[in-house]
Protein backbone atom coordinates (compact mmCIF):
# COMPACT_ATOMS: atom_id res chain seq x y z
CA UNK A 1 -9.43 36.56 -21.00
CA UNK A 2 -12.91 36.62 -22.45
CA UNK A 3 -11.30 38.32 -25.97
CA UNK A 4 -8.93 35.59 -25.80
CA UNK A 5 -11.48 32.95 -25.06
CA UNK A 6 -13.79 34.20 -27.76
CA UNK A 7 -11.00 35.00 -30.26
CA UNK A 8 -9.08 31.70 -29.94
CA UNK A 9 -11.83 29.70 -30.10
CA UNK A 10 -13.61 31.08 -32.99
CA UNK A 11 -10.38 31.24 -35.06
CA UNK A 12 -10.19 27.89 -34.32
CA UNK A 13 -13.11 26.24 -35.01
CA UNK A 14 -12.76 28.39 -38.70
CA UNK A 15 -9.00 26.63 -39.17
CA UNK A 16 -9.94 23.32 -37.92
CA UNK A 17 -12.95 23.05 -40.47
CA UNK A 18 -11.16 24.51 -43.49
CA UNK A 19 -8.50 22.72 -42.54
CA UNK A 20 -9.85 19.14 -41.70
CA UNK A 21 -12.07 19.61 -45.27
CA UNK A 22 -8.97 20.67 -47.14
CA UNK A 23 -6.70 17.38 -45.96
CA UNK A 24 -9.48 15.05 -45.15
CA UNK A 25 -7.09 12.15 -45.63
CA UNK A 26 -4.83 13.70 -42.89
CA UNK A 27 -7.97 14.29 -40.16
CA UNK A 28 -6.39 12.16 -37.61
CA UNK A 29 -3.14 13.61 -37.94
CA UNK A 30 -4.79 17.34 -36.63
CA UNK A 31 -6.72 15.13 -33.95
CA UNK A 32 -3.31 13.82 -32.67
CA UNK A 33 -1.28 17.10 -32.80
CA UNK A 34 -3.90 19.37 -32.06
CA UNK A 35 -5.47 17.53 -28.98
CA UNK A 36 -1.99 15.99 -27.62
CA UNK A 37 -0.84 20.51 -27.95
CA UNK A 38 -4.11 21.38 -25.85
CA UNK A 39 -3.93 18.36 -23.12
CA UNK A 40 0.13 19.10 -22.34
CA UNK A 41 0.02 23.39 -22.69
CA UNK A 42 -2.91 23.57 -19.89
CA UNK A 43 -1.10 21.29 -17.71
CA UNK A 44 1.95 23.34 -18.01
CA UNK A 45 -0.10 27.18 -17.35
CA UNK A 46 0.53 25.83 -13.94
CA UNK A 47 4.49 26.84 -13.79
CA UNK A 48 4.15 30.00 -15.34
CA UNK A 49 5.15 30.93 -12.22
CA UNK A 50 8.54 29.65 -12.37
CA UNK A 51 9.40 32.27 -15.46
CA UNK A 52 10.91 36.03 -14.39
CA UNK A 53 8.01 38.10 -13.42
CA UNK A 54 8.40 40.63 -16.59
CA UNK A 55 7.62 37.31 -18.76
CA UNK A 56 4.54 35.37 -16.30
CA UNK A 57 1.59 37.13 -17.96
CA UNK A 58 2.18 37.37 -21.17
CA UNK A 59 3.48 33.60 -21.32
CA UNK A 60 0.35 32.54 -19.64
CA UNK A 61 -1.91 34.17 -21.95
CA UNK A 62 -0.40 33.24 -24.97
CA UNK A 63 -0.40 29.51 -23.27
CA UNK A 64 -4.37 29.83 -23.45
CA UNK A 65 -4.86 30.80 -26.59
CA UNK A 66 -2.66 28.00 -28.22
CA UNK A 67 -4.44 25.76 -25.75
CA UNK A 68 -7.92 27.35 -27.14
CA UNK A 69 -7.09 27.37 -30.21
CA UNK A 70 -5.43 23.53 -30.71
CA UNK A 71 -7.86 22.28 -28.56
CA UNK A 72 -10.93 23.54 -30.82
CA UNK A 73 -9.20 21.91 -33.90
CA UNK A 74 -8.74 18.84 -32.32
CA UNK A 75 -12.76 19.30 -31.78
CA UNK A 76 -13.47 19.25 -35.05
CA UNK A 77 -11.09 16.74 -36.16
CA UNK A 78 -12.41 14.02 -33.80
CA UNK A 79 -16.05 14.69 -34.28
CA UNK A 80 -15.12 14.10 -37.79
CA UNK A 81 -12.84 11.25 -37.20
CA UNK A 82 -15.19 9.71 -34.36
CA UNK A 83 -18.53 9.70 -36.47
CA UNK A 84 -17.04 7.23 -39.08
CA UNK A 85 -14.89 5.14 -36.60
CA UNK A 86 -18.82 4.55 -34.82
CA UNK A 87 -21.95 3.82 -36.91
CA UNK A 88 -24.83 5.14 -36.20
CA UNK A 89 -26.57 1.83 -34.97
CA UNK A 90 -24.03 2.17 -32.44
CA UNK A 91 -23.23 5.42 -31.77
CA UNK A 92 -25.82 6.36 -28.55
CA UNK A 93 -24.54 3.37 -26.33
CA UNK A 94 -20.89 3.96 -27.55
CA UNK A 95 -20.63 7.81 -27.18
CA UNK A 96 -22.78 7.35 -23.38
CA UNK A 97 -20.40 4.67 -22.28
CA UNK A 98 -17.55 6.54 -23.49
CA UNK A 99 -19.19 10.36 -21.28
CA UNK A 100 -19.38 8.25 -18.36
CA UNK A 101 -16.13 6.84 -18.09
CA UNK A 102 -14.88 10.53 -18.50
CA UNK A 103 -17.37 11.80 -16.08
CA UNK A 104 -15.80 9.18 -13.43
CA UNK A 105 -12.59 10.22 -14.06
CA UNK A 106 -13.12 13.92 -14.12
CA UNK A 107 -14.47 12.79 -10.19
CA UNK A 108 -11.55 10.77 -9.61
CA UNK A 109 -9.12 14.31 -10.65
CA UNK A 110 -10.66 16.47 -8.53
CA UNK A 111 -10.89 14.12 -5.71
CA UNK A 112 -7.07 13.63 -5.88
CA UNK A 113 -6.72 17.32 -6.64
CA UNK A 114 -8.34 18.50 -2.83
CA UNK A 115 -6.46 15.60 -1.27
CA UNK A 116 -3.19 17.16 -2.85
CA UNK A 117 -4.42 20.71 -1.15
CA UNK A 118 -5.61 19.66 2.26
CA UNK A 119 -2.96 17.33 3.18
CA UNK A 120 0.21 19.02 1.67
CA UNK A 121 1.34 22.47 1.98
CA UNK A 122 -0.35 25.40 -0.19
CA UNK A 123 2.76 25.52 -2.81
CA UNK A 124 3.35 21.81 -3.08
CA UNK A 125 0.22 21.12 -3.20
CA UNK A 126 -0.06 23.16 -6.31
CA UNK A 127 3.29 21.59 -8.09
CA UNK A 128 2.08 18.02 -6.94
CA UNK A 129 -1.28 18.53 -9.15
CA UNK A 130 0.01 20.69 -11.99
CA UNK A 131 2.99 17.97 -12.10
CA UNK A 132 0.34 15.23 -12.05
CA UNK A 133 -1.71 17.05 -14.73
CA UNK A 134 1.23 17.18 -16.88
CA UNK A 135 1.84 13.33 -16.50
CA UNK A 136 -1.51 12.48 -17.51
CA UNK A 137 -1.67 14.68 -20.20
CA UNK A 138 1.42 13.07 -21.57
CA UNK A 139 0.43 9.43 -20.89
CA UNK A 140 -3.11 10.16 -23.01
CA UNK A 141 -1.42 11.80 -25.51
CA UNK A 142 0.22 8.41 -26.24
CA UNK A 143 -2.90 6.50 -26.64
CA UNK A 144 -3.94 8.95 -28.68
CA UNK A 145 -1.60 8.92 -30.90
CA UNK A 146 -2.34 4.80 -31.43
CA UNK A 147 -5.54 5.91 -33.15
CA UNK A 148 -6.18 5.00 -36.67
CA UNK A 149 -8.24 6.39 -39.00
CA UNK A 150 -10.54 4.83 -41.48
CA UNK A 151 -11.88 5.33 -45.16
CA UNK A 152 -11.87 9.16 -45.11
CA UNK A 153 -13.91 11.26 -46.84
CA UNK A 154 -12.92 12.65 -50.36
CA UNK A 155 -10.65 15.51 -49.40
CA UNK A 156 -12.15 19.53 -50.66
CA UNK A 157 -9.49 21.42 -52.16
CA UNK A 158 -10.78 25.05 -54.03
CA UNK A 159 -11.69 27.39 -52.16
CA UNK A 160 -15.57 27.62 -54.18
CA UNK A 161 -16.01 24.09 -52.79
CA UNK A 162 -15.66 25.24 -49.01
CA UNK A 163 -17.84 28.22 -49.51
CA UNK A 164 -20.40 25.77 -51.45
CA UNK A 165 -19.97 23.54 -48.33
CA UNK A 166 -20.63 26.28 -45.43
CA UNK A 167 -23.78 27.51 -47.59
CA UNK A 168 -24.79 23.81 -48.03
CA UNK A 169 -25.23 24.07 -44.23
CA UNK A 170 -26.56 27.44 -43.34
CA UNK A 171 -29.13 26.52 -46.14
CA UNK A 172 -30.08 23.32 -44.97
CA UNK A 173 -33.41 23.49 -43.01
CA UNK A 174 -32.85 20.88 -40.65
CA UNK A 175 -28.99 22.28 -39.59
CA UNK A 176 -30.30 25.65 -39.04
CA UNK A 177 -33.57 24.35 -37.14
CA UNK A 178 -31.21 22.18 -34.45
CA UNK A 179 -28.63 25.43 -34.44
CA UNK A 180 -31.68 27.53 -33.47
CA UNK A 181 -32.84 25.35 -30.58
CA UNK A 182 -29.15 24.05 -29.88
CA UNK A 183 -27.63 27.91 -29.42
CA UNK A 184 -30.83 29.49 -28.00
CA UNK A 185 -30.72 27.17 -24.97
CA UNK A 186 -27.12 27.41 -24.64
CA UNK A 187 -27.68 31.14 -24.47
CA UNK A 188 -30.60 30.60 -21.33
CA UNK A 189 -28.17 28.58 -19.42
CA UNK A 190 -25.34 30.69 -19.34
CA UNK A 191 -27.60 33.73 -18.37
CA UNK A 192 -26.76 33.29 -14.99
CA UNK A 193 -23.43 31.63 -16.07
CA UNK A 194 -21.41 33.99 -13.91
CA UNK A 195 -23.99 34.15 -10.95
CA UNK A 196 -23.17 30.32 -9.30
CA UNK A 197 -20.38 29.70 -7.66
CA UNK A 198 -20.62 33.71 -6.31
CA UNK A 199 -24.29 33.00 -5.04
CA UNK A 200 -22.87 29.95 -3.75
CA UNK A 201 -19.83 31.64 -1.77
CA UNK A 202 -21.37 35.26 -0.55
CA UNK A 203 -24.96 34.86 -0.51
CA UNK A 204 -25.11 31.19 0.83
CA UNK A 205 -21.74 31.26 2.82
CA UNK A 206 -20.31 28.46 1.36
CA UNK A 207 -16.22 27.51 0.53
CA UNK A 208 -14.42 25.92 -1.72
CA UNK A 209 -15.59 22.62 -0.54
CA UNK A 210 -18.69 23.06 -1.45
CA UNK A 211 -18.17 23.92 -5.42
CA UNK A 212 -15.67 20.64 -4.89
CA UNK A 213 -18.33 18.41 -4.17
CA UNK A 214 -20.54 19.68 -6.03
CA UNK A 215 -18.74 19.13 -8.96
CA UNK A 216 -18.18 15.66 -7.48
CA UNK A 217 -21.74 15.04 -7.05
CA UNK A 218 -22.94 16.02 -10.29
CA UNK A 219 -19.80 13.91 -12.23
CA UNK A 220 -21.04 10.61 -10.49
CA UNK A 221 -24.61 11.67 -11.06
CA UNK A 222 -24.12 12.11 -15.11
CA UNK A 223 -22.30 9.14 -15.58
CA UNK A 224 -24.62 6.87 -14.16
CA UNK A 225 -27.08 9.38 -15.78
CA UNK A 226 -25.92 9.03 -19.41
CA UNK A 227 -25.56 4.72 -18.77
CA UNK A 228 -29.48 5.48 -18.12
CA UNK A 229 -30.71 7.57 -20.68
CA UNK A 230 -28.73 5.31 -22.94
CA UNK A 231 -31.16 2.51 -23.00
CA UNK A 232 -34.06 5.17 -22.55
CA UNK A 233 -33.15 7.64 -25.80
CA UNK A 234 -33.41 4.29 -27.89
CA UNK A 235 -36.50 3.28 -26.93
CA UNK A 236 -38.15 6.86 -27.04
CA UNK A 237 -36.18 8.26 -29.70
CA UNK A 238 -33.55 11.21 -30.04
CA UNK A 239 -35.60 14.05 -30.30
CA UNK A 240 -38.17 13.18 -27.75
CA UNK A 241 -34.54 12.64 -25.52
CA UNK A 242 -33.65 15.95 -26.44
CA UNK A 243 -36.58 17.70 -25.56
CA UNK A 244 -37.82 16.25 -22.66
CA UNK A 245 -33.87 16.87 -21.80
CA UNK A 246 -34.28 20.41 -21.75
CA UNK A 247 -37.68 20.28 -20.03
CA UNK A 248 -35.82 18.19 -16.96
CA UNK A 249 -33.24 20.87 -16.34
CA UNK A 250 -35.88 23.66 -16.03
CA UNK A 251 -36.21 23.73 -12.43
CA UNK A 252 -32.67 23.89 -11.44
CA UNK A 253 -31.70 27.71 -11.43
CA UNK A 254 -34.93 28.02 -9.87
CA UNK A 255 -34.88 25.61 -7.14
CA UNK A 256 -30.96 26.38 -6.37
CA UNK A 257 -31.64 30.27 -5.30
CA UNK A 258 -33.92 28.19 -2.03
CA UNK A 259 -31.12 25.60 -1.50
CA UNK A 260 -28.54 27.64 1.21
CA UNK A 261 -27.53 24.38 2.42
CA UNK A 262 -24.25 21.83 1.32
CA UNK A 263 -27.13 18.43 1.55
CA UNK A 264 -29.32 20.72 -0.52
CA UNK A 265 -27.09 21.89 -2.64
CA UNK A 266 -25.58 18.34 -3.62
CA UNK A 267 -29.08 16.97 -3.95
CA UNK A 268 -29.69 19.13 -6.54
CA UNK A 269 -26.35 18.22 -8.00
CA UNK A 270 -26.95 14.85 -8.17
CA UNK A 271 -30.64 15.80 -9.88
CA UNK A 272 -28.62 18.31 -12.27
CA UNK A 273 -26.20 15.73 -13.36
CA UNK A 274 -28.34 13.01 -13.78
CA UNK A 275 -30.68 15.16 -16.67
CA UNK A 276 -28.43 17.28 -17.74
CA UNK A 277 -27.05 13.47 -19.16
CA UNK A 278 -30.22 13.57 -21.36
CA UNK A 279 -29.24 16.55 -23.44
CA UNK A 280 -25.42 15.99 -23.61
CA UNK A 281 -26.06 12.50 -24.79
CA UNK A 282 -28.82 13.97 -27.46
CA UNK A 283 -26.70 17.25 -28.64
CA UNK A 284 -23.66 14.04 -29.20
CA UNK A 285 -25.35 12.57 -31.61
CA UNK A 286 -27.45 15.49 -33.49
CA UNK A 287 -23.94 17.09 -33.73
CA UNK A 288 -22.26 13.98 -35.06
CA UNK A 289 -24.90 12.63 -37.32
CA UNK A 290 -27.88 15.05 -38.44
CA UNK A 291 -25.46 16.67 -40.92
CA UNK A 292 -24.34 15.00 -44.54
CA UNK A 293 -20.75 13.35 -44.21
CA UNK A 294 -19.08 15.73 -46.12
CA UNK A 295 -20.73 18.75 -44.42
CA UNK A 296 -19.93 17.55 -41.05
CA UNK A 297 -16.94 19.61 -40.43
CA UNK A 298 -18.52 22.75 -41.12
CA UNK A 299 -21.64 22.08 -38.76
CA UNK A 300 -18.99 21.25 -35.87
CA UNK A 301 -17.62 24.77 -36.64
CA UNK A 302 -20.97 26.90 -36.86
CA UNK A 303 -22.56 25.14 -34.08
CA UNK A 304 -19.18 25.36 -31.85
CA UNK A 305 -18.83 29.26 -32.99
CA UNK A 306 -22.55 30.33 -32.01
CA UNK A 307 -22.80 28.43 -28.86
CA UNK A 308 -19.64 30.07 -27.49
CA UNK A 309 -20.60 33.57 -28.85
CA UNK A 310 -24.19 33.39 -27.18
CA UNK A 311 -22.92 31.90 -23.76
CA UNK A 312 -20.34 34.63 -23.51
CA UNK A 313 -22.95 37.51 -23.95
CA UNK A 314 -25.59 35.76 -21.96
CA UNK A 315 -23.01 35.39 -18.66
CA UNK A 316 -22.43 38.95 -19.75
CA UNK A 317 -25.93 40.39 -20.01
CA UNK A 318 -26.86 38.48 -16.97
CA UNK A 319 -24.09 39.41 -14.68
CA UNK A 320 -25.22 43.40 -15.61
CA UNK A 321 -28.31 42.19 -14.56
CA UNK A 322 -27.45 40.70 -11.37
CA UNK A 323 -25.44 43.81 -10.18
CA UNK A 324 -28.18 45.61 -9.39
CA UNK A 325 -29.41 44.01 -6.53
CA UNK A 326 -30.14 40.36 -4.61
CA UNK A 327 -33.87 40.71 -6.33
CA UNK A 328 -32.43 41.25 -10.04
CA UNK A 329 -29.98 38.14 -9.28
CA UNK A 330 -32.59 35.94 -8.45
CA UNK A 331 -34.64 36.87 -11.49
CA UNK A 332 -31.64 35.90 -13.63
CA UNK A 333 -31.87 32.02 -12.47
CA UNK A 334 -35.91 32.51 -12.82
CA UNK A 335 -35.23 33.44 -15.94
CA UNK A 336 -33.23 30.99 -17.14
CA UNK A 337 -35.92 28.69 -15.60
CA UNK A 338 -38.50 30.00 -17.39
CA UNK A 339 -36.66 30.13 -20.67
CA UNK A 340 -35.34 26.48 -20.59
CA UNK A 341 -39.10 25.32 -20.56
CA UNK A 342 -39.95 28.13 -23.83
CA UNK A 343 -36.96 26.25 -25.37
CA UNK A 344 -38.19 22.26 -24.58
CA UNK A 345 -41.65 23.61 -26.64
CA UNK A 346 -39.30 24.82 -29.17
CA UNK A 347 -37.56 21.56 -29.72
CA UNK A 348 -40.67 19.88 -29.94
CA UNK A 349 -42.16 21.71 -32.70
CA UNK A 350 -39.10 22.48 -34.40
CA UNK A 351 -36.24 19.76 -33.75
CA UNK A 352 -35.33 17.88 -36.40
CA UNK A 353 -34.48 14.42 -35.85
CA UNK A 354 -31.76 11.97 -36.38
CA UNK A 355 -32.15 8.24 -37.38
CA UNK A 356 -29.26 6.17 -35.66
CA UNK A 357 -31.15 2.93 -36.27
């Protein structure tokens, strides 16, 4: 799964730039196609089930990686598609509002979702919410397909241009400086990646409930987070937002490892989700905006490619870690504690910036 994951998703985020660049004029066509592919195949992983048993795995896992793979096109095509549509005077109150409707909805999903599994029985629970999944994904798939595009850019079509155009962005200074900072705290997060939700279940004794409301918790808390840190980015600026972003979310892994408690742990939820707003909302816009129009595509791509690369071999390196004993686990969330506030001085001295004035 974590070859496919890897694979899939680099693969795609290659295709979906090259692709995107090469029919510019067509962008929103690989937005609709690509995202309404990746909303309707994950919803329908859940009847895999239903196929003869000689057929279940490898129909699942070839589900996936379409999924993967569409679904990091589609990423790249509406990045590209949504940074014109919204200026950049606009873009921090649009792009918040627009996370924190999502946020409530992803609460609203999983809320429904446990209802379905504590009040119906264990396999119809499991039909009801992959059937419901499916009719949602369909239903969005229509508005999305309503979307119109606007005044694309000028479309690149030999093959020197879209080398010229990914060495226009390795080479530029302040691309590489927010990949740096971007990918290097990506890569301290995930280091103990692998280590929650089993800390959470066999060293605190929690259940399932717990990682439900949890995730609850920390849904609410980010949207109402990222209506916040709206008004506050544009008075203090994006790059102070981003940094002081990264500073807030230092004492999480720390403080969770003395947390054995469900009010505890949804405290810190609802502390998690509210700052971990500031970042999301920043990495939005630096993603969107820091690049040159034409060179957006391709920063999508590398960023996309090197975040998921790093947070793979950090879960990795810090699972290793973890399995030696309780003492090495708890050093991975210190760790990541330590490193998130190393990474907040980085941004500081090295962030670029991004006008959206």
């Amino acid at each position: 799964m974590v070859l496919i994951h890897l694979g899939t998703l680099g693969v795609g985020y290659l295709l979906g730039s090259v692709a995107v660049s090469v029919f510019r004029n067509r962008r929103i066509l690989f937005w609709k196609l690509m995202g309404s592919l990746n909303r309707c195949l994950w919803a329908l992983t859940g009847f895999s089930h239903n196929l003869p048993a000689e057929h279940r795995v490898w129909t699942f896992l070839t589900a996936i990686a379409t999924a993967q793979l569409s679904g990091s096109i589609a990423v790249v095509a509406s990045g590209d598609v949504g940074a014109d549509l919204v200026s950049r005077e606009k873009a921090i109150k649009f792009f918040s509002s627009l996370s924190s409707i999502n946020l409530v909805a992803n609460s609203l999903g999983l809320a429904a979702t446990t209802a379905f599994f504590n009040i119906l029985p264990e396999e119809e629970g499991y039909i009801t919410t992959y059937s419901a999944s499916l009719v949602f994904s369909a239903i969005s798939s229509g508005f999305l397909l309503m979307l119109k595009d606007i005044d694309p850019p000028a479309s690149r079509t030999s093959f020197r241009d879209l080398v010229k155009d990914f060495t226009d962005v390795t080479g530029s200074s302040s691309c590489t400086s927010y990949v740096k900072v971007a990918t290097l705290f990506t890569f301290i997060v995930n280091l103990p990646g692998a280590l929650w939700n089993y800390y959470l279940l066999n060293v605190f004794g929690g259940n399932e409930t717990w990682v439900t409301l949890k995730a609850i918790a920390a849904n609410l808390s980010q949207s109402a987070g990222f209506r916040a840190w709206s008004r506050i980015s544009r008075r203090m600026g994006l790059k102070k937002t981003l940094y002081v972003g990264i500073a807030l979310t230092s004492p999480i892994p720390a403080a969770f490892i003395f947390l054995p408690n469900l009010p505890g742990q949804i405290a810190l939820e609802a502390y998690s989700g509210f700052v971990w707003a500031a970042y999301n909302l920043a990495n939005n816009i630096y993603t969107l905006y820091l690049p040159k129009r034409a060179l957006r595509v391709y920063f999508i791509a590398v960023l996309n490619i090197a975040g998921n690369t790093l947070a793979s071999a950090a879960s990795r390196l810090g699972a290793s870690l973890a399995s030696v004993s309780l003492v090495a686990m708890n050093s991975v969330f210190i760790a990541s504690t330590l490193g998130r506030v190393a990474t907040s001085v980085l941004a500081r001295k090295s962030a670029p910036d991004v006008l959206v004035r």
